[in-house]
PDB file of N, CA and C in Angstrom:
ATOM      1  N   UNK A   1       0.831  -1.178   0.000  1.00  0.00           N
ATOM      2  CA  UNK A   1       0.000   0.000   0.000  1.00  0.00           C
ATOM      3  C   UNK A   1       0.875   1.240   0.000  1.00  0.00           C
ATOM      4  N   UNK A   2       0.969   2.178  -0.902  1.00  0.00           N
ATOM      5  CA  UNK A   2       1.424   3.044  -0.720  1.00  0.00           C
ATOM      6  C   UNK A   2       1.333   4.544  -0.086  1.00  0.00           C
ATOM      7  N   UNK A   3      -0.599   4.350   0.323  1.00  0.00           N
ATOM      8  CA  UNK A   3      -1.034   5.813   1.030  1.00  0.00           C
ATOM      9  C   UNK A   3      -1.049   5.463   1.844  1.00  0.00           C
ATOM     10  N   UNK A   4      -0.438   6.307   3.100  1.00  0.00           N
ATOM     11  CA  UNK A   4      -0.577   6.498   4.453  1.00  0.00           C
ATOM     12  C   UNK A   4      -1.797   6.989   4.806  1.00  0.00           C
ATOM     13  N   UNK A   5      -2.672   6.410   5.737  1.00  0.00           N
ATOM     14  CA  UNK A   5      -3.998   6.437   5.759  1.00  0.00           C
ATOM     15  C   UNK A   5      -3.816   7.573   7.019  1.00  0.00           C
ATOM     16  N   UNK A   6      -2.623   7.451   7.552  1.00  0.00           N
ATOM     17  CA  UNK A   6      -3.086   8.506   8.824  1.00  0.00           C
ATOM     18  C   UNK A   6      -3.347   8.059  10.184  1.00  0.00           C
ATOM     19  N   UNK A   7      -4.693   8.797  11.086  1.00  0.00           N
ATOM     20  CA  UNK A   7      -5.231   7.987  12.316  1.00  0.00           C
ATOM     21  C   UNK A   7      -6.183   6.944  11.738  1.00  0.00           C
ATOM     22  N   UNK A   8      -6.940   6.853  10.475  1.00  0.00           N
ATOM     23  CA  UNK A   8      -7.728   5.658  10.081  1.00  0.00           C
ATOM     24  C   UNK A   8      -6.689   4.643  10.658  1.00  0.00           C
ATOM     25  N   UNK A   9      -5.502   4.040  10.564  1.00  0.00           N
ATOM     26  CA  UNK A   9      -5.088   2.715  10.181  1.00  0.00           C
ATOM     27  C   UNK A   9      -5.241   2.375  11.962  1.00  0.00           C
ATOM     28  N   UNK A  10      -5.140   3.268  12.844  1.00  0.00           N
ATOM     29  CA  UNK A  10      -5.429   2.923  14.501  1.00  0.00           C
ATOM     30  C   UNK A  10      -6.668   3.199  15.033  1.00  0.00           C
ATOM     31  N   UNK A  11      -7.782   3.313  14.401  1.00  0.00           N
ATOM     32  CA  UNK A  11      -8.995   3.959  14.900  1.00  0.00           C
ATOM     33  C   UNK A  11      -9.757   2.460  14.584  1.00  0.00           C
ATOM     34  N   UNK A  12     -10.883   2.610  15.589  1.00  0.00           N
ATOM     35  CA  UNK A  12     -11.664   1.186  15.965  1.00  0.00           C
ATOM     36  C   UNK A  12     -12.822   1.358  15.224  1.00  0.00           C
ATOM     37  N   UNK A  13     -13.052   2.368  14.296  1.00  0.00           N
ATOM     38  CA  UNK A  13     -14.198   2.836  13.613  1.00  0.00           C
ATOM     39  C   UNK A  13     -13.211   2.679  11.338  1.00  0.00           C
ATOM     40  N   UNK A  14     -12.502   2.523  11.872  1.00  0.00           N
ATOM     41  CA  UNK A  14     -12.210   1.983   9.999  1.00  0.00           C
ATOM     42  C   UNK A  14     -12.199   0.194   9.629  1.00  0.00           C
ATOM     43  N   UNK A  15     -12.712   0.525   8.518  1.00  0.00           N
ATOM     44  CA  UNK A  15     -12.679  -0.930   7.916  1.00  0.00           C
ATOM     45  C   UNK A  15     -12.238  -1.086   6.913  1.00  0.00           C
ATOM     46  N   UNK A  16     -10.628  -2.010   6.470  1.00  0.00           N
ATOM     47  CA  UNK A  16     -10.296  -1.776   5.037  1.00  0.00           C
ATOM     48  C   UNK A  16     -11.253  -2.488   4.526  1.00  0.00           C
ATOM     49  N   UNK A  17     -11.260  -2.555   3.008  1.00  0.00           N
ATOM     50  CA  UNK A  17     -12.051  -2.704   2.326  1.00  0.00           C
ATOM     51  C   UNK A  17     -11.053  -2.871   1.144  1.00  0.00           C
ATOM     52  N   UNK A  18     -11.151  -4.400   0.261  1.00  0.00           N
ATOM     53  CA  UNK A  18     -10.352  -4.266  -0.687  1.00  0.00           C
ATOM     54  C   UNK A  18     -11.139  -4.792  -1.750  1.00  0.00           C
ATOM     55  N   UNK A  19     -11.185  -4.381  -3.064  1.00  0.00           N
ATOM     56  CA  UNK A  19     -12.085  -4.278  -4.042  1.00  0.00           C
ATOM     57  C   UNK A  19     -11.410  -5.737  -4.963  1.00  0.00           C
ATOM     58  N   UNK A  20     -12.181  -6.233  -5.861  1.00  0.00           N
ATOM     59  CA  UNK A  20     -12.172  -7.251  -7.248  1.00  0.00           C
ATOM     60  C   UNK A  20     -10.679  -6.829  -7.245  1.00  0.00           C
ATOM     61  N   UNK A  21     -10.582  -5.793  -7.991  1.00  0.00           N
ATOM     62  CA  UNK A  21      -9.014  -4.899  -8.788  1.00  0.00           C
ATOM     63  C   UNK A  21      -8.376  -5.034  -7.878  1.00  0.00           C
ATOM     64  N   UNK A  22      -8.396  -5.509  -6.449  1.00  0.00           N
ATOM     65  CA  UNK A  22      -7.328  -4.427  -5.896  1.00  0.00           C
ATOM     66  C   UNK A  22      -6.830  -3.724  -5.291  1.00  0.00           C
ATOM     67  N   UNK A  23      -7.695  -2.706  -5.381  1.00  0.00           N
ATOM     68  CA  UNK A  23      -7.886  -1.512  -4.788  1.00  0.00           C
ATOM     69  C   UNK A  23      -8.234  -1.640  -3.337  1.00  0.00           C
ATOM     70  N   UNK A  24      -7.560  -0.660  -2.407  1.00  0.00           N
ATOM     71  CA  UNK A  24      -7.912  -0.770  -1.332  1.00  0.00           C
ATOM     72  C   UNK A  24      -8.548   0.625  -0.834  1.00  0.00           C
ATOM     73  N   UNK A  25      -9.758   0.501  -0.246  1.00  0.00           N
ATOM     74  CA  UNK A  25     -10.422   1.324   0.771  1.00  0.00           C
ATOM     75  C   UNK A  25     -10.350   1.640   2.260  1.00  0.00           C
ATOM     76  N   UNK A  26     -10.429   2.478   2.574  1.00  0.00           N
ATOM     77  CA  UNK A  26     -10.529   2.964   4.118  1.00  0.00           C
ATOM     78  C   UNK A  26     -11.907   3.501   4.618  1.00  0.00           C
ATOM     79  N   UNK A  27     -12.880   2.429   4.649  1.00  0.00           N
ATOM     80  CA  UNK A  27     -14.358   2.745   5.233  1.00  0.00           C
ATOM     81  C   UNK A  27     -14.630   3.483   6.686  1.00  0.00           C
ATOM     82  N   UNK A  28     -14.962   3.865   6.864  1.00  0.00           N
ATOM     83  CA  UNK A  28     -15.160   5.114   8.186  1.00  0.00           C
ATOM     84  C   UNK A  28     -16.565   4.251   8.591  1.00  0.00           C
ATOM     85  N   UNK A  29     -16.784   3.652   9.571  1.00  0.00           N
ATOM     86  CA  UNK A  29     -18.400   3.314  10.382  1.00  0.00           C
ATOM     87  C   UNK A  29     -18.601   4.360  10.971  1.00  0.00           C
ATOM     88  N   UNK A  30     -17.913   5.332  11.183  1.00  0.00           N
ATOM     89  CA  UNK A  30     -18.684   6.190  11.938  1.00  0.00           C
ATOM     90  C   UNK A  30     -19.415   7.048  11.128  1.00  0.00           C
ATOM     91  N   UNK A  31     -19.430   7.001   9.632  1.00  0.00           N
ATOM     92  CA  UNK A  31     -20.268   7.810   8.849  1.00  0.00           C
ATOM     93  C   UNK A  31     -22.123   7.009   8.938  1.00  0.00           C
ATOM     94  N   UNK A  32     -21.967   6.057   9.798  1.00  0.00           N
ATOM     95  CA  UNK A  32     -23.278   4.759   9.358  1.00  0.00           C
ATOM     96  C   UNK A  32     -23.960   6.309  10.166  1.00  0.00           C
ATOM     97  N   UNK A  33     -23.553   6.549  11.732  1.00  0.00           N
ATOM     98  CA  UNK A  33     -24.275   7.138  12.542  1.00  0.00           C
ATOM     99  C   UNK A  33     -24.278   8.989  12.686  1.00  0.00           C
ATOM    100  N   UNK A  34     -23.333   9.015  11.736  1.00  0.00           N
ATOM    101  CA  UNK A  34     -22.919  10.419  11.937  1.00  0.00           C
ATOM    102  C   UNK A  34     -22.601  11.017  10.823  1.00  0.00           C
ATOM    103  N   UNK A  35     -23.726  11.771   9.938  1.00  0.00           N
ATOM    104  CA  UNK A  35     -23.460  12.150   8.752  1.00  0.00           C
ATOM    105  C   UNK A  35     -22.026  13.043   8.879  1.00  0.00           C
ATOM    106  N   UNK A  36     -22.091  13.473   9.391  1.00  0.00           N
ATOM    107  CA  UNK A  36     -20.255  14.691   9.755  1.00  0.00           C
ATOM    108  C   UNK A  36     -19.290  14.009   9.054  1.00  0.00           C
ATOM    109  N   UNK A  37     -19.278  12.795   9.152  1.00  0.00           N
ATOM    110  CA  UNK A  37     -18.118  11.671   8.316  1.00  0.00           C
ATOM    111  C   UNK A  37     -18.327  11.463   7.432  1.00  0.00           C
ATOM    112  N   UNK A  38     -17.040  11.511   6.530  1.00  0.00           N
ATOM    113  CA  UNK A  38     -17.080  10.937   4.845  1.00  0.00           C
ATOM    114  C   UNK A  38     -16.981   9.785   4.712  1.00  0.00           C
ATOM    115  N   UNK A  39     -17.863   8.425   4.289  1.00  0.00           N
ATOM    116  CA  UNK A  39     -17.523   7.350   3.953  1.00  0.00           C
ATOM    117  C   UNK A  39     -16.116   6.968   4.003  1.00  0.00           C
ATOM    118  N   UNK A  40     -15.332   7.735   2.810  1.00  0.00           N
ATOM    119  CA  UNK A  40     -14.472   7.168   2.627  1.00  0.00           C
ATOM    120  C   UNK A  40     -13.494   8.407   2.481  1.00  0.00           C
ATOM    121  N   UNK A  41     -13.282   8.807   3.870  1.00  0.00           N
ATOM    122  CA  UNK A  41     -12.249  10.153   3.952  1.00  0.00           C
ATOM    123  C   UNK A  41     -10.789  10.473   2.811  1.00  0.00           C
ATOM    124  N   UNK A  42     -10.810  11.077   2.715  1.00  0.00           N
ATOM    125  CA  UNK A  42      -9.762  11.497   1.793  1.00  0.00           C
ATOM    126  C   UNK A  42      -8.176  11.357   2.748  1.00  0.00           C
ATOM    127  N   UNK A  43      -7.343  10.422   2.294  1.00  0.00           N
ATOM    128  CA  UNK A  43      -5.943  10.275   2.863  1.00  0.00           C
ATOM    129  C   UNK A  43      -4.752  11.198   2.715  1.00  0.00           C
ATOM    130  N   UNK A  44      -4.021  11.596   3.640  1.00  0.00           N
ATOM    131  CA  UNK A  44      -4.018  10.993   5.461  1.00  0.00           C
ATOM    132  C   UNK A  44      -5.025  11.876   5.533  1.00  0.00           C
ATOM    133  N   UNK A  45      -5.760  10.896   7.405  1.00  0.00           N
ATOM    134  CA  UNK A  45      -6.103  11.775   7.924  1.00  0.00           C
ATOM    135  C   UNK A  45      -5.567  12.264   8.943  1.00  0.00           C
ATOM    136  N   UNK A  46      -5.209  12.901   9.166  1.00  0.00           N
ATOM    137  CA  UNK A  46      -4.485  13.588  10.341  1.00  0.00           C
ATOM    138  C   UNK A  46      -5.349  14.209  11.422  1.00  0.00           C
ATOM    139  N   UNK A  47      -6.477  14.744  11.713  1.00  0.00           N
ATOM    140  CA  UNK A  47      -7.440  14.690  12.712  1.00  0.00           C
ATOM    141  C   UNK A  47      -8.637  14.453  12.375  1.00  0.00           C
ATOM    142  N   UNK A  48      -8.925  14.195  13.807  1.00  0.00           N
ATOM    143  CA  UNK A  48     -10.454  13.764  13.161  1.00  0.00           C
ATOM    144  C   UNK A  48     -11.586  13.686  14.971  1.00  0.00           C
ATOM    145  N   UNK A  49     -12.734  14.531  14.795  1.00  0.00           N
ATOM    146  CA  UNK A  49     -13.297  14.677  16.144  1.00  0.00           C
ATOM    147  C   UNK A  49     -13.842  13.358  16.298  1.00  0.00           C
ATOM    148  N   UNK A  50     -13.962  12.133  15.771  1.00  0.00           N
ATOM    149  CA  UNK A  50     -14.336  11.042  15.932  1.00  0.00           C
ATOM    150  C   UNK A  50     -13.351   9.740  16.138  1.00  0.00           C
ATOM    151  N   UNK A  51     -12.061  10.426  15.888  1.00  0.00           N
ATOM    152  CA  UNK A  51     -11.250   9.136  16.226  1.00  0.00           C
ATOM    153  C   UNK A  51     -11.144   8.282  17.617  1.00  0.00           C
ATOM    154  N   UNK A  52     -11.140   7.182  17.554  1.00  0.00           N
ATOM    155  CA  UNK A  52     -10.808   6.597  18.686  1.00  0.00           C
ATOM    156  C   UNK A  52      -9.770   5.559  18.373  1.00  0.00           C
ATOM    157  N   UNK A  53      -8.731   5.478  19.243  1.00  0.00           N
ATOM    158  CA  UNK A  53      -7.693   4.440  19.102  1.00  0.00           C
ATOM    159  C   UNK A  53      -7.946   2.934  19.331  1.00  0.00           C
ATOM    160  N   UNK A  54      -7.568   2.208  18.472  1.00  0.00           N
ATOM    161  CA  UNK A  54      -7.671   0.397  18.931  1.00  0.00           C
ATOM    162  C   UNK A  54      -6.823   0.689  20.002  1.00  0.00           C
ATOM    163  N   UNK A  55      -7.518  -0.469  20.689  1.00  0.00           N
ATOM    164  CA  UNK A  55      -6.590  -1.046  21.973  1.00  0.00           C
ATOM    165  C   UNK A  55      -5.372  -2.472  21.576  1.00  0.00           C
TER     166      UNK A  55
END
């Protein structure tokens, strides 16, 4: 993978997501409950009022 996803890759609210092609995604769940979030945020993210860290 070559994009640095940012706080997505430690947050308990992303889900990769890798396509037919390939392609890999960075799904945000917190957009299910909280329109404020982009599906699929634009990389890095570097803050974010919804992050939470995996344990």
């Amino acid at each position: 993978m070559n994009t640095n996803p940012g706080l997505c890759e430690t947050c308990v609210f992303c889900r990769l997501i890798r396509s037919d092609r390939g392609s890999v995604f960075y799904l945000c769940e917190k957009s299910f409950s909280d329109a404020k979030f982009p599906k699929y945020p634009r990389l890095p993210v570097l803050e974010c009022a919804g992050y939470v860290k995996k344990s």
